[in-house]
PDB file of N, CA and C in Angstrom:
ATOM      1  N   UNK A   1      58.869  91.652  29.767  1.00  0.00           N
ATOM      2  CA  UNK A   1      59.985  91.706  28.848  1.00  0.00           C
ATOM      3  C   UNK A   1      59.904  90.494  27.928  1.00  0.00           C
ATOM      4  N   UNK A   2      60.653  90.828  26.638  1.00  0.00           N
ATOM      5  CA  UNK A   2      60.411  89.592  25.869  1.00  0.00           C
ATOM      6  C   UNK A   2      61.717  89.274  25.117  1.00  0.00           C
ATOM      7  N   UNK A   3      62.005  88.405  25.039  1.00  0.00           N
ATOM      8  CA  UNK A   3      63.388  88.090  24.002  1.00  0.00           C
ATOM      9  C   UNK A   3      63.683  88.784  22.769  1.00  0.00           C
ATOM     10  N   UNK A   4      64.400  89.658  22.852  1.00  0.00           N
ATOM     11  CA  UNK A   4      64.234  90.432  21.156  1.00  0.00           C
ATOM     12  C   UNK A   4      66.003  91.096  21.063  1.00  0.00           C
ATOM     13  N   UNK A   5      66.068  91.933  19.975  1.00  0.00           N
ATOM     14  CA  UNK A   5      67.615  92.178  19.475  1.00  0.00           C
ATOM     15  C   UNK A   5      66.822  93.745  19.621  1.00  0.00           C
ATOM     16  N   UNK A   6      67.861  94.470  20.321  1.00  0.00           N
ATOM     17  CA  UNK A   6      67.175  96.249  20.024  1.00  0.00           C
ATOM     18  C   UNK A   6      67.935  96.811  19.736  1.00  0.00           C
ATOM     19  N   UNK A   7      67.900  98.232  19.119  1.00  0.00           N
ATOM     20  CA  UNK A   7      68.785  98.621  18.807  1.00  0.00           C
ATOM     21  C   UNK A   7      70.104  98.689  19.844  1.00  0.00           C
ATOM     22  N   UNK A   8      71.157  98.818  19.682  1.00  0.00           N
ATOM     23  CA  UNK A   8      72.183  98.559  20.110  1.00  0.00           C
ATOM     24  C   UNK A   8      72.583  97.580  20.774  1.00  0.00           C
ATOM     25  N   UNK A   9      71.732  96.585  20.444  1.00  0.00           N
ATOM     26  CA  UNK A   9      71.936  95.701  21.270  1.00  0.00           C
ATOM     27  C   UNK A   9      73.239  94.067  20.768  1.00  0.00           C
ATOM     28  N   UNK A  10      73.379  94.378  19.574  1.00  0.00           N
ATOM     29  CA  UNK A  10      73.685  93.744  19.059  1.00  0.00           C
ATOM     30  C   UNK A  10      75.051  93.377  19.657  1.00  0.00           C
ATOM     31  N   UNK A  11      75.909  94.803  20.306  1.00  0.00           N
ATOM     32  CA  UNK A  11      77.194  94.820  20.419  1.00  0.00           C
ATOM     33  C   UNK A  11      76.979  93.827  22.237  1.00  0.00           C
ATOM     34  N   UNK A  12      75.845  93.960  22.896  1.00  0.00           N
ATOM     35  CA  UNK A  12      75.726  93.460  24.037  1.00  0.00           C
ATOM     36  C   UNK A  12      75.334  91.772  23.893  1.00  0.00           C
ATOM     37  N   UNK A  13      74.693  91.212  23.273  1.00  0.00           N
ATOM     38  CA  UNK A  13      74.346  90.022  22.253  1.00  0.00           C
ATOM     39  C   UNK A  13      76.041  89.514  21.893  1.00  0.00           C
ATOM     40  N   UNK A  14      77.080  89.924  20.884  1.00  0.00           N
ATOM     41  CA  UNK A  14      77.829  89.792  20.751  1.00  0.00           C
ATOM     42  C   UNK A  14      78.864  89.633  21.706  1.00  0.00           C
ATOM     43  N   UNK A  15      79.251  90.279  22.570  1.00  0.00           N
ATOM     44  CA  UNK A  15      79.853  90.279  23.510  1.00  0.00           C
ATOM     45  C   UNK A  15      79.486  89.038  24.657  1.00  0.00           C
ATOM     46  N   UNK A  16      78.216  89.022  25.141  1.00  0.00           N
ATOM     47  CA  UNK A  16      77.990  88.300  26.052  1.00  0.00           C
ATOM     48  C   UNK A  16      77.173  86.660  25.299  1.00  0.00           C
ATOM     49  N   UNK A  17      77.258  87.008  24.514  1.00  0.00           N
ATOM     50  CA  UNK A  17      76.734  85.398  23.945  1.00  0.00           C
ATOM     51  C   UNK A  17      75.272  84.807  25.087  1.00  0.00           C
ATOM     52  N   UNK A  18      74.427  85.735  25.414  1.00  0.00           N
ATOM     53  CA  UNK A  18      73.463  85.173  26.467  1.00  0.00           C
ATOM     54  C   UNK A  18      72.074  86.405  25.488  1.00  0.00           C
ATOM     55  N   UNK A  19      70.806  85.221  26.300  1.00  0.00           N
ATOM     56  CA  UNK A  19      69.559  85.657  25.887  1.00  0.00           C
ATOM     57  C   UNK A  19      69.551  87.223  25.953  1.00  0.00           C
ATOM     58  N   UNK A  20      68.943  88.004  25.485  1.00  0.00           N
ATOM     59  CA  UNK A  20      68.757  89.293  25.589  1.00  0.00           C
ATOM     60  C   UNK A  20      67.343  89.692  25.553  1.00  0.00           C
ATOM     61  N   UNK A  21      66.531  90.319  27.199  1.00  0.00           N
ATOM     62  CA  UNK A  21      65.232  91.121  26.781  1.00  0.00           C
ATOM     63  C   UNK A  21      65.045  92.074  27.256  1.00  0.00           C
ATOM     64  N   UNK A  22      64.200  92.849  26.066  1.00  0.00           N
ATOM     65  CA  UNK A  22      64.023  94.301  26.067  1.00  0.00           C
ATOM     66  C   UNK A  22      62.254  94.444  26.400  1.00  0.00           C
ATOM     67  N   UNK A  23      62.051  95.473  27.129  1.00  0.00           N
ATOM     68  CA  UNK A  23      60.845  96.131  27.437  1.00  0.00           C
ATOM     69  C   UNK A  23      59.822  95.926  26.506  1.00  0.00           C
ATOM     70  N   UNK A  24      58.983  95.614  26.118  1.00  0.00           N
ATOM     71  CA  UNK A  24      57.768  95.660  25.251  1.00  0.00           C
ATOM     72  C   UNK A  24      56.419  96.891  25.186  1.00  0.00           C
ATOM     73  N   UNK A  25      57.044  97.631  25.843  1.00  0.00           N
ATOM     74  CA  UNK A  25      55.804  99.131  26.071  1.00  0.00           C
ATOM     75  C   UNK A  25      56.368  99.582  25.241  1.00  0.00           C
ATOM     76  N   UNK A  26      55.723  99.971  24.070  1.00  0.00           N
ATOM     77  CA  UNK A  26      56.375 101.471  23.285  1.00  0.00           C
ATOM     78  C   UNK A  26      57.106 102.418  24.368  1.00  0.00           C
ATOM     79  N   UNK A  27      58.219 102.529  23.433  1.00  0.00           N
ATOM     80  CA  UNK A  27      59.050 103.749  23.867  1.00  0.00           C
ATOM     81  C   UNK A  27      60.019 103.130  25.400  1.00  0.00           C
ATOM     82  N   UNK A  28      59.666 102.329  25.725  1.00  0.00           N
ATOM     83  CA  UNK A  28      60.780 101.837  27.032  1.00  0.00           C
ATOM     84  C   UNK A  28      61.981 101.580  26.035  1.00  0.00           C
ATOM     85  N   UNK A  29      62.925 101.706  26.866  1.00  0.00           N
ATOM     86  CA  UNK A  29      64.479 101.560  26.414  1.00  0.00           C
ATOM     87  C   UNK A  29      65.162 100.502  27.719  1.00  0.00           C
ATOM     88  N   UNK A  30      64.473  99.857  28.096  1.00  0.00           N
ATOM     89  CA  UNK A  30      65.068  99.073  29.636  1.00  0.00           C
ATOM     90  C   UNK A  30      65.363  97.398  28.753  1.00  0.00           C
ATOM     91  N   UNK A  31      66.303  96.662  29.250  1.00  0.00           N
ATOM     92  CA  UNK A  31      66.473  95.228  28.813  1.00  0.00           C
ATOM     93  C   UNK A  31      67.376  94.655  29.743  1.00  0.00           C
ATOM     94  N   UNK A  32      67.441  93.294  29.966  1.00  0.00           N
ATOM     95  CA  UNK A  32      67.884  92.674  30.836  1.00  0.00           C
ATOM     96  C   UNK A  32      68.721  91.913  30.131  1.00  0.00           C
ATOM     97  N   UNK A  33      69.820  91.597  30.789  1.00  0.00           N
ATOM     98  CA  UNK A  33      70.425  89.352  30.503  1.00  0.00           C
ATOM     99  C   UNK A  33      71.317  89.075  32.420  1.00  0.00           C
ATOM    100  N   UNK A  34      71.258  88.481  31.990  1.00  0.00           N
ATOM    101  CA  UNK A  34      71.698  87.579  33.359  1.00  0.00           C
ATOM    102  C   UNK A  34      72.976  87.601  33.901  1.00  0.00           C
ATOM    103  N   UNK A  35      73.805  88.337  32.877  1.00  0.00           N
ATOM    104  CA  UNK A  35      75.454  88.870  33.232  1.00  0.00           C
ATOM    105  C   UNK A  35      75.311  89.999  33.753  1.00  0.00           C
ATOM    106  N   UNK A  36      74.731  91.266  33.198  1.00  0.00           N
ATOM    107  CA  UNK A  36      74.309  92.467  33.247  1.00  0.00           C
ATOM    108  C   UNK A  36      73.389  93.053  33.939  1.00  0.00           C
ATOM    109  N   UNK A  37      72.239  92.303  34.388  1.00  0.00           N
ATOM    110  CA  UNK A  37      71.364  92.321  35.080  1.00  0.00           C
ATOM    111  C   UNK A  37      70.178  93.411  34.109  1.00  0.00           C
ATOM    112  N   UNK A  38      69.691  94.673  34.869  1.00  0.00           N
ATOM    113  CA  UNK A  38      68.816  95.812  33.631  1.00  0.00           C
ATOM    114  C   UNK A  38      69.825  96.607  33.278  1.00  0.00           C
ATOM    115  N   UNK A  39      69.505  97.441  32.336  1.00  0.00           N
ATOM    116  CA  UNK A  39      70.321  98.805  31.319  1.00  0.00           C
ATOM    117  C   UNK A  39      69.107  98.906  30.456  1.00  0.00           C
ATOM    118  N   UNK A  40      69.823 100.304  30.156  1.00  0.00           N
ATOM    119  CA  UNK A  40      68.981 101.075  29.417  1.00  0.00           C
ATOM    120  C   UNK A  40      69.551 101.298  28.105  1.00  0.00           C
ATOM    121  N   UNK A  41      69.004 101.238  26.684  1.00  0.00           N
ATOM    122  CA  UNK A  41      69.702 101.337  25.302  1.00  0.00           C
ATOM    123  C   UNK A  41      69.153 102.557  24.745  1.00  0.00           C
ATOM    124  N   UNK A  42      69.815 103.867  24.538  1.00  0.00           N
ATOM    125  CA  UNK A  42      69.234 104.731  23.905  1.00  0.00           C
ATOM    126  C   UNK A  42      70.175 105.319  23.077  1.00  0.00           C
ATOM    127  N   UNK A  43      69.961 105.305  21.708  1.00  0.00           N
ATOM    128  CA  UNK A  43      70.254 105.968  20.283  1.00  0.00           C
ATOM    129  C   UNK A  43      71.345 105.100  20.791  1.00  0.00           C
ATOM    130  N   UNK A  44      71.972 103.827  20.496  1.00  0.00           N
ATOM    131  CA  UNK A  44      72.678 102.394  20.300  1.00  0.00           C
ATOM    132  C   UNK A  44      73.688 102.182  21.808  1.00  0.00           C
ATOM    133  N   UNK A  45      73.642 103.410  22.541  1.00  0.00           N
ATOM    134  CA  UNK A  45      74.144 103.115  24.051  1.00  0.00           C
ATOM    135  C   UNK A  45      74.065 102.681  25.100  1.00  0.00           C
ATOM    136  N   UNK A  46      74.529 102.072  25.769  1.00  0.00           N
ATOM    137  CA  UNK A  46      74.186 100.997  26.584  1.00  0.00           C
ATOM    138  C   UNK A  46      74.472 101.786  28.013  1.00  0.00           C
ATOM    139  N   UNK A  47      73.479 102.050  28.500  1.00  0.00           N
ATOM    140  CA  UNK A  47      73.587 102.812  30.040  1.00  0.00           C
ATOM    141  C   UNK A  47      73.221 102.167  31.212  1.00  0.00           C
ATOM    142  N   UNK A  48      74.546 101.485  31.827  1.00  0.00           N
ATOM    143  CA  UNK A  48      74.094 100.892  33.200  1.00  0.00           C
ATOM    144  C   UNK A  48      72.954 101.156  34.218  1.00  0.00           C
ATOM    145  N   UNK A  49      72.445 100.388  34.678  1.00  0.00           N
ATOM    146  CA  UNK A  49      71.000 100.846  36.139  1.00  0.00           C
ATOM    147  C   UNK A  49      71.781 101.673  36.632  1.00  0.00           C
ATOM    148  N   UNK A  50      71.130 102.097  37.479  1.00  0.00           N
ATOM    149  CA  UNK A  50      71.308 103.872  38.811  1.00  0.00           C
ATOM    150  C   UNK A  50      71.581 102.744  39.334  1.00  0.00           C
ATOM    151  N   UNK A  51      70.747 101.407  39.478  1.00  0.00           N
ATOM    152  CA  UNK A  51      70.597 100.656  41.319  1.00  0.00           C
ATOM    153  C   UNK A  51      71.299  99.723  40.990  1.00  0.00           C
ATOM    154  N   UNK A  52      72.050  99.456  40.307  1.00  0.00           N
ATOM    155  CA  UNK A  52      72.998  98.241  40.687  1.00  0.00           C
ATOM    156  C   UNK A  52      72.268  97.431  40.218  1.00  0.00           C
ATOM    157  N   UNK A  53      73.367  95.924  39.666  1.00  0.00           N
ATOM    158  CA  UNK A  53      73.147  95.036  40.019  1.00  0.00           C
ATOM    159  C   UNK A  53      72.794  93.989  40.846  1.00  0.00           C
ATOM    160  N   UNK A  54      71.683  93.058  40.998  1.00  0.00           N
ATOM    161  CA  UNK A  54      71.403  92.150  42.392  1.00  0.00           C
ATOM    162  C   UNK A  54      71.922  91.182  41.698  1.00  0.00           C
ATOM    163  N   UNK A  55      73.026  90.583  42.628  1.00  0.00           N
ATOM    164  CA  UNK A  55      73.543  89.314  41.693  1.00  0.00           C
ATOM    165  C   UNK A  55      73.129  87.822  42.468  1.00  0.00           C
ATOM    166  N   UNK A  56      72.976  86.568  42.145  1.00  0.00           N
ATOM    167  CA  UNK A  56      72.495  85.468  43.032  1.00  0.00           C
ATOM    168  C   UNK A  56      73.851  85.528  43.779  1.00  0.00           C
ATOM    169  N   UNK A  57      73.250  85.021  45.099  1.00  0.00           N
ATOM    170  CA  UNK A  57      74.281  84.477  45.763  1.00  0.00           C
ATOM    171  C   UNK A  57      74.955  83.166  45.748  1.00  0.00           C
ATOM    172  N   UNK A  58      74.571  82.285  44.862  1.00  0.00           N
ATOM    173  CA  UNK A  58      74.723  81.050  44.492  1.00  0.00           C
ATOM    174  C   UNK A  58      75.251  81.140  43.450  1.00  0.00           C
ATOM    175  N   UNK A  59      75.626  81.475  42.229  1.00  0.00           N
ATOM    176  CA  UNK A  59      76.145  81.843  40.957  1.00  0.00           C
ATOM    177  C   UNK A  59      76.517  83.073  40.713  1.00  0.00           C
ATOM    178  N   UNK A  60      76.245  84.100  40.859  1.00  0.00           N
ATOM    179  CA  UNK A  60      76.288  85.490  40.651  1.00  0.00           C
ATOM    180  C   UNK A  60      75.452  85.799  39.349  1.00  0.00           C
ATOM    181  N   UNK A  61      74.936  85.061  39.047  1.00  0.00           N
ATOM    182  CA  UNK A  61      73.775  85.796  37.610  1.00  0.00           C
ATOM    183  C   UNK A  61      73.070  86.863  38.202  1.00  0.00           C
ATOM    184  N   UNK A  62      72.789  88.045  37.609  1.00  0.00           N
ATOM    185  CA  UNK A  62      71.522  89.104  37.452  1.00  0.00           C
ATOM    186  C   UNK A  62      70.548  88.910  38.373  1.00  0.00           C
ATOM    187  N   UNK A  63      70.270  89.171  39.373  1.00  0.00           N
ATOM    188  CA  UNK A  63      68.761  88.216  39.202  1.00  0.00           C
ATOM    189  C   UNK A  63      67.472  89.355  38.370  1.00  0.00           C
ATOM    190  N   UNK A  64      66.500  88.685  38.244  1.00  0.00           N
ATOM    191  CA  UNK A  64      65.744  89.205  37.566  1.00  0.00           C
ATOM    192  C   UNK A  64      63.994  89.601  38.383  1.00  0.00           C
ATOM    193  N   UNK A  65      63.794  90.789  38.259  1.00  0.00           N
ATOM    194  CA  UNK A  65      62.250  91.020  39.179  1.00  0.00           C
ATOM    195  C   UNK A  65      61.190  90.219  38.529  1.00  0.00           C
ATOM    196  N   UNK A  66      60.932  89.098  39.705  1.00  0.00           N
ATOM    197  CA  UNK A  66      59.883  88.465  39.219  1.00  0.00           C
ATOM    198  C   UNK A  66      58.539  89.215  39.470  1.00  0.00           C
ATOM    199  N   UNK A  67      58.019  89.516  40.586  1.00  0.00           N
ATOM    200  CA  UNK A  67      56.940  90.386  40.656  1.00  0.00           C
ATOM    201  C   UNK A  67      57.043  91.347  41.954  1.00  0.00           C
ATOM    202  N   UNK A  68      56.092  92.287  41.804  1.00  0.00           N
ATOM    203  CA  UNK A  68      56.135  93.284  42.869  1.00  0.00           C
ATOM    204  C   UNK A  68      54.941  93.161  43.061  1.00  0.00           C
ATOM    205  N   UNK A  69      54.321  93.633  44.900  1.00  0.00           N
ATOM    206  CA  UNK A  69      53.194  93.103  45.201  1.00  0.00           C
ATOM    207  C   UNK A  69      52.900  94.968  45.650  1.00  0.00           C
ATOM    208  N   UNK A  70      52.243  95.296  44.876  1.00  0.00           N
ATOM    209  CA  UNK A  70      51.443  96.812  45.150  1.00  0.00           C
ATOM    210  C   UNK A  70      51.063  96.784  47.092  1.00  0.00           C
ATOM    211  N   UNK A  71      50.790  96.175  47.173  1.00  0.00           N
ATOM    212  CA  UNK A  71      50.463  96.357  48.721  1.00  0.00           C
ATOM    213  C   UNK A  71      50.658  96.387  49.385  1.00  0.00           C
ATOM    214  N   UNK A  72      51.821  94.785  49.314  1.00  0.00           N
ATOM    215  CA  UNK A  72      52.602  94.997  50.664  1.00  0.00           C
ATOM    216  C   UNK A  72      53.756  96.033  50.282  1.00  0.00           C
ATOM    217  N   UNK A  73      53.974  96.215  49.510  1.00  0.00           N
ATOM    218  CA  UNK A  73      55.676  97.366  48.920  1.00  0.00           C
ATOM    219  C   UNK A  73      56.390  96.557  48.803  1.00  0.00           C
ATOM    220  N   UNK A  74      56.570  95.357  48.008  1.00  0.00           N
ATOM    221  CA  UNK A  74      57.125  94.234  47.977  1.00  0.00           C
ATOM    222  C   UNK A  74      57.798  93.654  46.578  1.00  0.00           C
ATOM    223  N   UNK A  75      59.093  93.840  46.681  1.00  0.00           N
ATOM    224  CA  UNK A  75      59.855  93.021  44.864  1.00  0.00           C
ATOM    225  C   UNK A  75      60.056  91.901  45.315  1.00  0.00           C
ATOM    226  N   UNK A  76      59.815  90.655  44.670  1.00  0.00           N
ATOM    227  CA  UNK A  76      60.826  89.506  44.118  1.00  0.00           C
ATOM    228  C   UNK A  76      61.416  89.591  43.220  1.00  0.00           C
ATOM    229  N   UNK A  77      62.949  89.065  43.801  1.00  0.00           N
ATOM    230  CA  UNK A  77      63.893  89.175  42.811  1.00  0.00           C
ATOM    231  C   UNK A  77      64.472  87.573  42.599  1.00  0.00           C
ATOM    232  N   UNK A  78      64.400  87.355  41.785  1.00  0.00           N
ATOM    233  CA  UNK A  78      64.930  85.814  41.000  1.00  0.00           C
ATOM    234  C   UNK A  78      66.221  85.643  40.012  1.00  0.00           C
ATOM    235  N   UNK A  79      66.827  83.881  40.734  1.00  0.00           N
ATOM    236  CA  UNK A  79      67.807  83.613  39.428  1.00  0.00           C
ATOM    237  C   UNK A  79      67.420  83.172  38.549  1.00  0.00           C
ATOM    238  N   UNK A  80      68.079  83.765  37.458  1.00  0.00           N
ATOM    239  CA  UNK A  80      67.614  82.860  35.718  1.00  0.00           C
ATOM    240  C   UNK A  80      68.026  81.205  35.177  1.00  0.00           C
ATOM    241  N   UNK A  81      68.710  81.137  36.570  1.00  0.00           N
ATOM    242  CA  UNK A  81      69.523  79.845  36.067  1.00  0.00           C
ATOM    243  C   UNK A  81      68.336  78.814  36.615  1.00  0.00           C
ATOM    244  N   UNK A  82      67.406  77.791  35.681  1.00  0.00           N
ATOM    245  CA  UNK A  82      66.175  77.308  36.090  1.00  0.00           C
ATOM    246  C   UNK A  82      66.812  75.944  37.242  1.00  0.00           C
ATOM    247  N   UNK A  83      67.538  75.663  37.189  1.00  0.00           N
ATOM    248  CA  UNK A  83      68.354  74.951  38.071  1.00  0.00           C
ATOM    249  C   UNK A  83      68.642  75.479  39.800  1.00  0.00           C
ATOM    250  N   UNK A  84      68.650  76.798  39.802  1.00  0.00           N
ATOM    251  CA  UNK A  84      68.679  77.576  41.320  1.00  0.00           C
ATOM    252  C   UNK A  84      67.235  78.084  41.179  1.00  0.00           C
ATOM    253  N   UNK A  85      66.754  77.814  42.877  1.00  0.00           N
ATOM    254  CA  UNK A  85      65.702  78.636  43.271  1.00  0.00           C
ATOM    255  C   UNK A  85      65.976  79.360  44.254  1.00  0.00           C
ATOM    256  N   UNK A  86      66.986  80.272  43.596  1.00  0.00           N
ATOM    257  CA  UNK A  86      67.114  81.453  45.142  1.00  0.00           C
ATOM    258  C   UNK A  86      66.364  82.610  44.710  1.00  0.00           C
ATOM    259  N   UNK A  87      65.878  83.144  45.867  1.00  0.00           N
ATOM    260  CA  UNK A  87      64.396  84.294  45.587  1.00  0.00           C
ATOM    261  C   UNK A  87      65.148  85.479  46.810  1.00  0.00           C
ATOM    262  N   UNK A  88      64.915  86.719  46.462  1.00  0.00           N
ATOM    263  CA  UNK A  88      65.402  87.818  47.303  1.00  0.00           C
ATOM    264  C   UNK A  88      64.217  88.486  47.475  1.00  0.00           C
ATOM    265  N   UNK A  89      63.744  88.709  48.506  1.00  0.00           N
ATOM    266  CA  UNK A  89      62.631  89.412  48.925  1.00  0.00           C
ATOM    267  C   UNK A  89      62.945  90.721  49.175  1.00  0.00           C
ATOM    268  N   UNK A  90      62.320  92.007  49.119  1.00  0.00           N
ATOM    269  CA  UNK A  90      63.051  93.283  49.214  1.00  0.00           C
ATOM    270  C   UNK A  90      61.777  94.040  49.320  1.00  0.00           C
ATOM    271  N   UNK A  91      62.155  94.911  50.195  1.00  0.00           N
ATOM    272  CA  UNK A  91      60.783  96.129  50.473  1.00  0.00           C
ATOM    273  C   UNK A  91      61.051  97.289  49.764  1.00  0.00           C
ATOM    274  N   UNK A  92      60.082  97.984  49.408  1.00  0.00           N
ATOM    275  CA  UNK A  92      60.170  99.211  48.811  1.00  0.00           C
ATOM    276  C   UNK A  92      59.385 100.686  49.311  1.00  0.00           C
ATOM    277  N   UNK A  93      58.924 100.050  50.861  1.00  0.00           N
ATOM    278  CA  UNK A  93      58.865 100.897  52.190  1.00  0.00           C
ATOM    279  C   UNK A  93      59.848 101.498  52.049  1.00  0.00           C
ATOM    280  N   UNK A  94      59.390 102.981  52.619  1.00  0.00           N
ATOM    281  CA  UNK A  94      60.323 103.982  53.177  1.00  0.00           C
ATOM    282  C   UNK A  94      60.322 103.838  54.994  1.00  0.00           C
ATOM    283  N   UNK A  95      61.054 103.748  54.765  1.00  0.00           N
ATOM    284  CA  UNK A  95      61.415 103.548  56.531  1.00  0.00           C
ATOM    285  C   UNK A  95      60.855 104.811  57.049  1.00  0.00           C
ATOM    286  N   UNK A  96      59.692 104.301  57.995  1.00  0.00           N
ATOM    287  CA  UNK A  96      58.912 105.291  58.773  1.00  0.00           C
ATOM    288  C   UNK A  96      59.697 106.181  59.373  1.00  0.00           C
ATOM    289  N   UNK A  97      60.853 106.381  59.949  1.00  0.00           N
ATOM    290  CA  UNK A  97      62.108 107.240  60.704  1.00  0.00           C
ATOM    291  C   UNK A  97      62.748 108.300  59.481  1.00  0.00           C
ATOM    292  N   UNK A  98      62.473 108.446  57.677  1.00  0.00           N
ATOM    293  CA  UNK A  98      62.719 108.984  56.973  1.00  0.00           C
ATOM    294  C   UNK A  98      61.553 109.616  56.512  1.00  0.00           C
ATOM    295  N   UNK A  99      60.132 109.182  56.810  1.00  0.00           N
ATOM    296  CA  UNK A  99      58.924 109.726  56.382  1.00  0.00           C
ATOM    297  C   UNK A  99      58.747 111.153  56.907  1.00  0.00           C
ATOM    298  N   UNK A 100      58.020 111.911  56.313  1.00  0.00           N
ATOM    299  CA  UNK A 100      58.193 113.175  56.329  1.00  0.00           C
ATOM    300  C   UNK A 100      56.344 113.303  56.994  1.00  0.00           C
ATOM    301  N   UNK A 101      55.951 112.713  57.054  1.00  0.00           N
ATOM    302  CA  UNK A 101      54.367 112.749  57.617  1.00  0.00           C
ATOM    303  C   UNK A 101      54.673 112.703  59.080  1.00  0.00           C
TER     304      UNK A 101
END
């Protein structure tokens, strides 16, 4: 993601007075800030995540996915505030007891 103004974004920019970034792949509509956590902007609307917000437990900012590890099934999730280093570790395993194999 990269710091940019997208369409509709202006009214979210305005409102929240905080950095704003949007997806950089052609055609993604996904953007983040640190109040809001991700949403989606399509034709100037602002559509909350399916999954919720992860908020820090130390501030309540957004946190933001720092990386996912293909192998182990693994997100880091991070605060934006460069001052906190709280990190949320999270699996993206399906619990073998729901597997259908």
């Amino acid at each position: 993601m990269t710091p940019e103004v997208a369409e509709g974004s202006a009214k979210i920019g305005e409102r929240s007075k905080l950095p704003l970034y949007g997806c950089s792949v052609e055609g993604c509509t996904r953007h983040y800030d640190s109040r809001n956590g991700y949403f989606g902007v399509i034709s100037g609307n602002v559509l909350a995540d399916r999954y919720g917000k992860k908020a820090c437990p130390n501030d309540k900012a957004a946190l933001y996915l720092e990386s996912y590890d293909n192998q182990g099934e693994e997100e880091t999730w991070c605060c934006p505030d460069p001052k906190c280093n709280s990190r949320l570790k999270k699996t993206t395993k399906i619990p073998e007891f729901l597997s259908l194999s």
